[in-house]
PDB file of N, CA and C in Angstrom:
ATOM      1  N   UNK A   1      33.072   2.560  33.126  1.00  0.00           N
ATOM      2  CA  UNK A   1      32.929   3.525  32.050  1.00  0.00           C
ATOM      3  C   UNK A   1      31.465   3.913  31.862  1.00  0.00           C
ATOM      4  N   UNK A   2      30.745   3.073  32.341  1.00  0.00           N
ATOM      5  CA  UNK A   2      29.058   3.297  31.979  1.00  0.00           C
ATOM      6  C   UNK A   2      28.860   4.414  33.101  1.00  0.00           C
ATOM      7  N   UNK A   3      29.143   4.171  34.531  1.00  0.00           N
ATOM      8  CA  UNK A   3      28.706   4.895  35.514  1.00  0.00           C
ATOM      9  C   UNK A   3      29.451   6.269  35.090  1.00  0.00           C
ATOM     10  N   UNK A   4      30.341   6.380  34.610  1.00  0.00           N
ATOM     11  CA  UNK A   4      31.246   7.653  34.090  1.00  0.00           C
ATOM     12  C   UNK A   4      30.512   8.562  33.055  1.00  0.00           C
ATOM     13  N   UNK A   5      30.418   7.670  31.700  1.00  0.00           N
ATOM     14  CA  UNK A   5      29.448   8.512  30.801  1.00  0.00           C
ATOM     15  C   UNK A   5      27.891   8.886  31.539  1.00  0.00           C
ATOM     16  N   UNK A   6      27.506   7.721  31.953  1.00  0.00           N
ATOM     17  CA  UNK A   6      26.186   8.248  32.705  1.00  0.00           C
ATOM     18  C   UNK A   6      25.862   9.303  33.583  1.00  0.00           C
ATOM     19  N   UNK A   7      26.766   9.853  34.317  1.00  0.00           N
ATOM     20  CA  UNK A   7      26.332  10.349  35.454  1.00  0.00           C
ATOM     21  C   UNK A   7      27.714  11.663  35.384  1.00  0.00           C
ATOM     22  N   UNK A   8      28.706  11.430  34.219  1.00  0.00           N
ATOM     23  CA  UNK A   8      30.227  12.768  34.250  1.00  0.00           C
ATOM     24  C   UNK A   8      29.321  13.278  32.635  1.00  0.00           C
ATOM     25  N   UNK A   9      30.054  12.512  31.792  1.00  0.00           N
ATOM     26  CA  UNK A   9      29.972  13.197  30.265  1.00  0.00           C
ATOM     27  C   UNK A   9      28.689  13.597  29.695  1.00  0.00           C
ATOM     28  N   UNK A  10      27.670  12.477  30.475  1.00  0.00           N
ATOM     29  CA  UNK A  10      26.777  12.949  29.700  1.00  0.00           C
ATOM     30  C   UNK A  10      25.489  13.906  30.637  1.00  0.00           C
ATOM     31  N   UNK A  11      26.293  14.087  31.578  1.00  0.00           N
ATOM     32  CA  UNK A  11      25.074  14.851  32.442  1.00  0.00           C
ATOM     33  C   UNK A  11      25.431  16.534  32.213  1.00  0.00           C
ATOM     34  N   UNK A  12      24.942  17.013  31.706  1.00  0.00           N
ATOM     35  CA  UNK A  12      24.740  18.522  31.187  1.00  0.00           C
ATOM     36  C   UNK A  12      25.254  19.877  32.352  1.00  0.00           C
ATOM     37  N   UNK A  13      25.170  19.567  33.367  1.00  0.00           N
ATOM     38  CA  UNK A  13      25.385  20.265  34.654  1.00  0.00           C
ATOM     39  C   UNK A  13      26.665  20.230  35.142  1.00  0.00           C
ATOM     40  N   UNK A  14      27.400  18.955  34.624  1.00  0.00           N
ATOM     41  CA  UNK A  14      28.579  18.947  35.020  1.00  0.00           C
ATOM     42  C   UNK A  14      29.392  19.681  34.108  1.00  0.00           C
ATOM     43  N   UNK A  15      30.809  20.194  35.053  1.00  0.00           N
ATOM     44  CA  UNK A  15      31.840  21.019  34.554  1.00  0.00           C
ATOM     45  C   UNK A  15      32.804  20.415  33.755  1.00  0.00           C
ATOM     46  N   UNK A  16      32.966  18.829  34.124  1.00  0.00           N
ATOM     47  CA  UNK A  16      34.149  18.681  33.731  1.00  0.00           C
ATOM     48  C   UNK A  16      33.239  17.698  32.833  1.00  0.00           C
ATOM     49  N   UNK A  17      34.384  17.568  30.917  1.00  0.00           N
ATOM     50  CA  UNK A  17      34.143  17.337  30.054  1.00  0.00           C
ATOM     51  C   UNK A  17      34.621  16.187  29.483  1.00  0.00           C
ATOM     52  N   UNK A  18      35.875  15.677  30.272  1.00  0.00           N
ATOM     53  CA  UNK A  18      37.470  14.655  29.965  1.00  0.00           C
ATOM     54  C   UNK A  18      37.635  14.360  31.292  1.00  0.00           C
ATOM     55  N   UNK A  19      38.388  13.097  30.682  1.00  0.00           N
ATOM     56  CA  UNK A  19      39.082  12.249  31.614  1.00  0.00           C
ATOM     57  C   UNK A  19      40.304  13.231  32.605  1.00  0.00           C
ATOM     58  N   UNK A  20      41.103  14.200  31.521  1.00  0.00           N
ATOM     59  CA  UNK A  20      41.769  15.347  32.390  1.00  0.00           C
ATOM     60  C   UNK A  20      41.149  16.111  33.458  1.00  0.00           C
ATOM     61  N   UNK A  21      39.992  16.593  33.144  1.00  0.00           N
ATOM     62  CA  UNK A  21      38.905  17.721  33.973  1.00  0.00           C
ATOM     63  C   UNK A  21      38.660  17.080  35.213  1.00  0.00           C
ATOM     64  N   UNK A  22      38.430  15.443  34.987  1.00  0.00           N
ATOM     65  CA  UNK A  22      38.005  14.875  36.272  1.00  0.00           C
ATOM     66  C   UNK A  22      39.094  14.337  37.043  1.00  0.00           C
ATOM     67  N   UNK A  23      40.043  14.425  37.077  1.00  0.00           N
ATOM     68  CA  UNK A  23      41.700  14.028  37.269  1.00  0.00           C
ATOM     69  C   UNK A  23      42.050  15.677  37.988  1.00  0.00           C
ATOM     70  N   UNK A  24      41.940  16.583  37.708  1.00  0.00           N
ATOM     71  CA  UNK A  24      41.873  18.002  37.931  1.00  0.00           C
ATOM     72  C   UNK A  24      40.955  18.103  39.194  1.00  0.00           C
ATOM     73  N   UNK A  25      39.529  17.930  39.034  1.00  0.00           N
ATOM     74  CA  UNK A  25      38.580  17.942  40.291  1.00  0.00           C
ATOM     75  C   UNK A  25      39.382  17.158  41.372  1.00  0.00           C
ATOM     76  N   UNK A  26      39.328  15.995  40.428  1.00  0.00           N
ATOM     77  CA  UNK A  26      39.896  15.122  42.087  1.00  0.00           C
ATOM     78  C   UNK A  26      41.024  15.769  43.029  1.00  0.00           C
ATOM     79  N   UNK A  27      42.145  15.792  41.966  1.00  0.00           N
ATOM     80  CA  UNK A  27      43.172  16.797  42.690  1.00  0.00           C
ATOM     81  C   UNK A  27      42.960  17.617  43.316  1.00  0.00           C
ATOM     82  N   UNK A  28      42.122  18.408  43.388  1.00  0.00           N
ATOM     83  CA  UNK A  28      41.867  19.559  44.256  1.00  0.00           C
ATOM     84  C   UNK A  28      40.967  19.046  45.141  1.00  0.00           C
ATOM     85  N   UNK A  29      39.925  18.350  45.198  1.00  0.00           N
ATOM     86  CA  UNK A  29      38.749  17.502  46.280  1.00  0.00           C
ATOM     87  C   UNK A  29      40.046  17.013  47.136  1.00  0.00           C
ATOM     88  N   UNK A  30      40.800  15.890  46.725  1.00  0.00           N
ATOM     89  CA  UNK A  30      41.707  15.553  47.567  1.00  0.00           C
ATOM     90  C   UNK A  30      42.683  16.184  48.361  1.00  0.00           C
ATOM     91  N   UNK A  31      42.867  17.525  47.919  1.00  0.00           N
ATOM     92  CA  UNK A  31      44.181  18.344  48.579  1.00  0.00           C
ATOM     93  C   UNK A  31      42.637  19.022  49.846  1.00  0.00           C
ATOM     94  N   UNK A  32      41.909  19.272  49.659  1.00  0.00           N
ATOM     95  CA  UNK A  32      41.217  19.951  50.998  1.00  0.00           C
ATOM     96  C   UNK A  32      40.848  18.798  52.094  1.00  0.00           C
ATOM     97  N   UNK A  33      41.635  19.110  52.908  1.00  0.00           N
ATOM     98  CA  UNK A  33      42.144  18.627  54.236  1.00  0.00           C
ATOM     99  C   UNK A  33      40.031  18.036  54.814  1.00  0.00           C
ATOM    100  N   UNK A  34      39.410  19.370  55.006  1.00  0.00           N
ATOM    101  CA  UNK A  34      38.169  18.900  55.619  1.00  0.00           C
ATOM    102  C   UNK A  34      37.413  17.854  54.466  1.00  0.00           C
ATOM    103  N   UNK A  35      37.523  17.754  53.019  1.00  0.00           N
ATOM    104  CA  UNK A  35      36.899  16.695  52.022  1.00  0.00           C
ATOM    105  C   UNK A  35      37.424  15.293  52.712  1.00  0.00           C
ATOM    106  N   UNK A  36      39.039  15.280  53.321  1.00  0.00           N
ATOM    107  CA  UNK A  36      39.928  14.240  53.532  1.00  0.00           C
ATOM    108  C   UNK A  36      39.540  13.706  54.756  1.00  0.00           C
ATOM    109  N   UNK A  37      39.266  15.012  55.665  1.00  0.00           N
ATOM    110  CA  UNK A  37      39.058  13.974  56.875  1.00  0.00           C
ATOM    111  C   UNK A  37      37.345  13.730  56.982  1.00  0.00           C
ATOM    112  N   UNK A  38      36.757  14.279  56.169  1.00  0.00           N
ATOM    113  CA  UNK A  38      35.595  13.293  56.239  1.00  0.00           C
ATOM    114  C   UNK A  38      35.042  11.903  55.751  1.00  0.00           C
ATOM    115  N   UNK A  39      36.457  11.980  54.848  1.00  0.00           N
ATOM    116  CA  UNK A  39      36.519  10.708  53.833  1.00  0.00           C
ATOM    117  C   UNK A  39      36.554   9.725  54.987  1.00  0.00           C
ATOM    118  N   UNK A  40      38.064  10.034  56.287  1.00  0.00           N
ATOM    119  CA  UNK A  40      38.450   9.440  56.928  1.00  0.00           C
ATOM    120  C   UNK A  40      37.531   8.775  58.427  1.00  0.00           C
ATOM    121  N   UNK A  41      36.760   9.663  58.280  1.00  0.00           N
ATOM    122  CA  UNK A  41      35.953   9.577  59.527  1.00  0.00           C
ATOM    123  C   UNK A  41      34.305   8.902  59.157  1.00  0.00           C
ATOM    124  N   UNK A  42      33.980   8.779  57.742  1.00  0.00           N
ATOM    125  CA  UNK A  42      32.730   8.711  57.734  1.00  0.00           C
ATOM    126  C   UNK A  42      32.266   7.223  57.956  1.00  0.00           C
ATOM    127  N   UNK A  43      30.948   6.917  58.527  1.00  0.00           N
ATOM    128  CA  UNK A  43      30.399   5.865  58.683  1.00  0.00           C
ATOM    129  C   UNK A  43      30.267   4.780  57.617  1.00  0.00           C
ATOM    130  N   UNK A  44      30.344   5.492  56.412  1.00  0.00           N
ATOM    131  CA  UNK A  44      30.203   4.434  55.059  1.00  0.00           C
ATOM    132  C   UNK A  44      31.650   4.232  54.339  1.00  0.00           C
ATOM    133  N   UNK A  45      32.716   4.516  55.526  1.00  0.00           N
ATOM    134  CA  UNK A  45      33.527   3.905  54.918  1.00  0.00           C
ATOM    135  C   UNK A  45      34.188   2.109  54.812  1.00  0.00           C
ATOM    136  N   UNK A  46      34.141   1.401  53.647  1.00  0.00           N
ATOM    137  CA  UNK A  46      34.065  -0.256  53.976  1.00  0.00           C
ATOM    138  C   UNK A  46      35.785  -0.462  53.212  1.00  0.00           C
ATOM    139  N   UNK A  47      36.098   0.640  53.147  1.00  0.00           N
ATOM    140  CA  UNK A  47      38.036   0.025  52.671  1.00  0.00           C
ATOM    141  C   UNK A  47      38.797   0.191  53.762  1.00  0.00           C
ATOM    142  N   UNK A  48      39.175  -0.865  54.003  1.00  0.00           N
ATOM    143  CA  UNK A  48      40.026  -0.904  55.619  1.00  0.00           C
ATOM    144  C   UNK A  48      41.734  -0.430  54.890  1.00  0.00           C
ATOM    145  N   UNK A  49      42.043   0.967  54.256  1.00  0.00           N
ATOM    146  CA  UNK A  49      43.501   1.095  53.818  1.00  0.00           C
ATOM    147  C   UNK A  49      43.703   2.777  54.052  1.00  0.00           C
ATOM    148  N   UNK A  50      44.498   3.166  54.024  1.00  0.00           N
ATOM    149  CA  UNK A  50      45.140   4.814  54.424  1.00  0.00           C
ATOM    150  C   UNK A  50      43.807   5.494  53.447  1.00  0.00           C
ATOM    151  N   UNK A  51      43.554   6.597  53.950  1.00  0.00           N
ATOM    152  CA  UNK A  51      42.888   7.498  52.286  1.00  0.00           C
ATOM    153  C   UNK A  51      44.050   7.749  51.644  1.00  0.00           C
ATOM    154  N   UNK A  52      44.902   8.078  51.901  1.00  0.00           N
ATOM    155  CA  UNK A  52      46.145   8.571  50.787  1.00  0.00           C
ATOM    156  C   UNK A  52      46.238   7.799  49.618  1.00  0.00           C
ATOM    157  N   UNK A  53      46.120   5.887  50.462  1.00  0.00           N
ATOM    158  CA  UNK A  53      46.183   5.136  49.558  1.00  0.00           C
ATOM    159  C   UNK A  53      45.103   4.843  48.602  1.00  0.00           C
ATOM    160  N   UNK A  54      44.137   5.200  49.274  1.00  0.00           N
ATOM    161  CA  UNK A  54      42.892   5.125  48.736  1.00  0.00           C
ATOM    162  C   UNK A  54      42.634   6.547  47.101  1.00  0.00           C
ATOM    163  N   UNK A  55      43.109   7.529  47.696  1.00  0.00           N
ATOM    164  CA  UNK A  55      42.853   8.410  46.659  1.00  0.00           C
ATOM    165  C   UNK A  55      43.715   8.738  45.717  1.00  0.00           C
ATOM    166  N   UNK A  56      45.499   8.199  45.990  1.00  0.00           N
ATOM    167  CA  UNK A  56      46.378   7.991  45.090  1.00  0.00           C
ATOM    168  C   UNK A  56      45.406   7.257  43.879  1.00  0.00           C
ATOM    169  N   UNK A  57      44.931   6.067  44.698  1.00  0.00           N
ATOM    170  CA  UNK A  57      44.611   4.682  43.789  1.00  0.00           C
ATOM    171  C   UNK A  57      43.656   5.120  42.720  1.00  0.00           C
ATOM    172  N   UNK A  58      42.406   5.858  43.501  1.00  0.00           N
ATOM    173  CA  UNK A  58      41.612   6.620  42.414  1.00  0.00           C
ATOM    174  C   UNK A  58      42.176   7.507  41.736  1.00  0.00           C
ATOM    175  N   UNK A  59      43.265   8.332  41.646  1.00  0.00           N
ATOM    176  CA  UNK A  59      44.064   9.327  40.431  1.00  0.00           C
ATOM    177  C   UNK A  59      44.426   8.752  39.754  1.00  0.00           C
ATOM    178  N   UNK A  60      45.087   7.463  40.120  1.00  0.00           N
ATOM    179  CA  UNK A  60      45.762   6.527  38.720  1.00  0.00           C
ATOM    180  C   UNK A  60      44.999   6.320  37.886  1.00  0.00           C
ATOM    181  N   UNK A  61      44.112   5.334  38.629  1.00  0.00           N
ATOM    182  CA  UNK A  61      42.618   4.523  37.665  1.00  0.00           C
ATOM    183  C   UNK A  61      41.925   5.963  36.722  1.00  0.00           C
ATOM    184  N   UNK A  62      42.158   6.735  37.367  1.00  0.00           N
ATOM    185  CA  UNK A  62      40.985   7.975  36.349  1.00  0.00           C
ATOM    186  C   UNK A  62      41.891   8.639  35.104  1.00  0.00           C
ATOM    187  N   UNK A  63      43.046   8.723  35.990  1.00  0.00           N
ATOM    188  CA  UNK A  63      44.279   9.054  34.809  1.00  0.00           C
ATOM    189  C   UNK A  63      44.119   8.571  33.821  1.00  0.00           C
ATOM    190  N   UNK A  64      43.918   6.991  33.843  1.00  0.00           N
ATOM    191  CA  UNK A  64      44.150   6.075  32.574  1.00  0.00           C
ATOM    192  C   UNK A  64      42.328   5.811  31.858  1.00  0.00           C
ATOM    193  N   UNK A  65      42.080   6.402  32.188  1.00  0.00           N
ATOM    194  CA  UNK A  65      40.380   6.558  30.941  1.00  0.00           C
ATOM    195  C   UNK A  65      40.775   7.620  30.230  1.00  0.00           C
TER     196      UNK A  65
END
């Protein structure tokens, strides 16, 4: 929640305002195929699990703030 207010709610530049807005971004970051397969391909990735599973997991968790 700290890294959230710090760097979502309280940074002035950003669009989204709520826990909805950023639940909204994600949804759409996640539906573009080239955001997905770079998720999938990049060097700093350290979660050995599907992205699907991976970005389901982050919609839930953000859902519920």
């Amino acid at each position: 929640m700290v890294a959230l207010d710090t760097y979502i709610f309280k940074d002035g530049t950003m669009k989204e305002n709520t826990g909805n807005d950023i639940v909204r971004r994600l949804k759409i970051t996640f539906s573009d195929k080239g955001d997905i397969g770079r998720l999938d391909t990049s060097d700093k990735r350290w979660i050995d699990e599907e992205i699907s599973v991976v970005t389901n997991g982050l919609l839930e968790f953000v859902a519920k703030i």
